[in-house]
Protein backbone atom coordinates (compact mmCIF):
# COMPACT_ATOMS: atom_id res chain seq x y z
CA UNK A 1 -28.42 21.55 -23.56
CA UNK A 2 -26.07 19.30 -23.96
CA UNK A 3 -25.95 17.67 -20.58
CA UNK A 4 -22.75 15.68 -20.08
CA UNK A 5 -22.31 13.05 -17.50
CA UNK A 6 -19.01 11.96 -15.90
CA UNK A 7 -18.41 8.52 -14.73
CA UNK A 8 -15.19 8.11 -12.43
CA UNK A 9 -13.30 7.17 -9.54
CA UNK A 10 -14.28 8.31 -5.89
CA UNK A 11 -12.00 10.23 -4.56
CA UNK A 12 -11.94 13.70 -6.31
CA UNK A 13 -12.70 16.65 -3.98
CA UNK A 14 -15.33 19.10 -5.14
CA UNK A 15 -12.64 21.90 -6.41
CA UNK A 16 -11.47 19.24 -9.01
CA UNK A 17 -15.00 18.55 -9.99
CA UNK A 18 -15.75 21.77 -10.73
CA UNK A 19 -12.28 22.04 -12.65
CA UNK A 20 -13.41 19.49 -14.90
CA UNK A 21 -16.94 20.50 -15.54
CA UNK A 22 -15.68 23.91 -16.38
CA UNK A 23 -13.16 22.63 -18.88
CA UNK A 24 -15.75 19.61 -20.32
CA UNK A 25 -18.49 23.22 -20.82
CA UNK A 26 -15.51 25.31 -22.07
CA UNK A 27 -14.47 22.17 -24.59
CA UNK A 28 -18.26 22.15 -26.19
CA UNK A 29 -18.76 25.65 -26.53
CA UNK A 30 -14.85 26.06 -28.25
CA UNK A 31 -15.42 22.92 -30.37
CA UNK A 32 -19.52 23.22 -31.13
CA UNK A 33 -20.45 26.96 -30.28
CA UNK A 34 -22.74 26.21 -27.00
CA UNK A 35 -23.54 29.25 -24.54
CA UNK A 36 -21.75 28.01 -21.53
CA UNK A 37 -24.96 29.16 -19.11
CA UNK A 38 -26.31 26.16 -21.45
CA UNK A 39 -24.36 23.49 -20.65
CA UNK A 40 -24.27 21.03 -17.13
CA UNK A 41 -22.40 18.53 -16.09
CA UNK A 42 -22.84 15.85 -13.73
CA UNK A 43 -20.58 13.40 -11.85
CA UNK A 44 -21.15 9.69 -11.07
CA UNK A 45 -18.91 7.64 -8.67
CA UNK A 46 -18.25 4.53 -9.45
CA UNK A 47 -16.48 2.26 -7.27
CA UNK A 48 -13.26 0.55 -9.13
CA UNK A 49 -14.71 -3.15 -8.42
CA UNK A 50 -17.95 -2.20 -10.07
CA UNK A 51 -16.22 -0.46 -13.37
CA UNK A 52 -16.61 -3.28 -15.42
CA UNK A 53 -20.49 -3.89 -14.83
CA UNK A 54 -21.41 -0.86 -14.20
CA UNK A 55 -20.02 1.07 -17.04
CA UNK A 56 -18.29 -0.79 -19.07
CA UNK A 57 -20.34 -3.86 -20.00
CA UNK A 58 -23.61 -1.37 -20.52
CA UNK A 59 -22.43 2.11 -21.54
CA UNK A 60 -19.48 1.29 -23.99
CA UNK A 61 -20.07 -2.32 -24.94
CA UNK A 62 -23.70 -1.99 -24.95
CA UNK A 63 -23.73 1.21 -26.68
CA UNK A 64 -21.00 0.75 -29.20
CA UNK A 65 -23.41 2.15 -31.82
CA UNK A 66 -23.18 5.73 -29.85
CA UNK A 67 -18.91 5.36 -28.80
CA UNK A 68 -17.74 8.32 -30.29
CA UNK A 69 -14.08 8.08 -28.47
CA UNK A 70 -13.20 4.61 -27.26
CA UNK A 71 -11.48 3.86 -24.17
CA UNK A 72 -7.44 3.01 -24.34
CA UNK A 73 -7.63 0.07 -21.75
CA UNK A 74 -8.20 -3.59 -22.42
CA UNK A 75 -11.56 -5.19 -20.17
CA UNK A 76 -9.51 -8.23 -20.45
CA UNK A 77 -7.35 -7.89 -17.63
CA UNK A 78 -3.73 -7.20 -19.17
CA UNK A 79 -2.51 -4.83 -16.23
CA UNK A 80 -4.06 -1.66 -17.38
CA UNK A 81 -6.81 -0.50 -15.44
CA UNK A 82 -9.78 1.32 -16.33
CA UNK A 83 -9.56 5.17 -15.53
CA UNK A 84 -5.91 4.65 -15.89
CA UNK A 85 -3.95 8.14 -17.34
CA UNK A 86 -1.61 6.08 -19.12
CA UNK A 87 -2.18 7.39 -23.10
């Protein structure tokens, strides 16, 4: 424990996957003290078309209580799109 799980874009190859889980594990055991051999990571694909429905309608508007980091984007359509890098 913890268990994190990543919801994203198709279209990252394995290597980068296992990039990111490594730096997500390496985050919580800098920032919260977790053994890293206690840690795992999972990865979800979501298709871009299905973002909305799929994630954000029930994991961050439906679990608002539980956001701890909000997403910069706007649902409403105003040409930034979700997974975006923009900061």
């Amino acid at each position: 424990m913890p268990h994190v799980t990543v919801k994203l874009y198709p279209g990252r190859d394995a290597a980068e996957k296992h990039a990111m889980a490594d730096a997500i594990a390496s985050a919580l055991h800098d920032s919260a003290g977790y053994a890293l051999k206690n840690v795992s990571v999972s990865m979800e694909e979501v298709e871009p078309a299905r973002w909305m429905q799929d994630v954000y309608a029930p994991e961050i508007q439906g679990r608002a209580d539980q956001l701890v980091r909000r997403p910069g984007y706007d649902p409403s359509g105003d040409g930034a799109e979700a997974g975006s890098l923009e900061s």
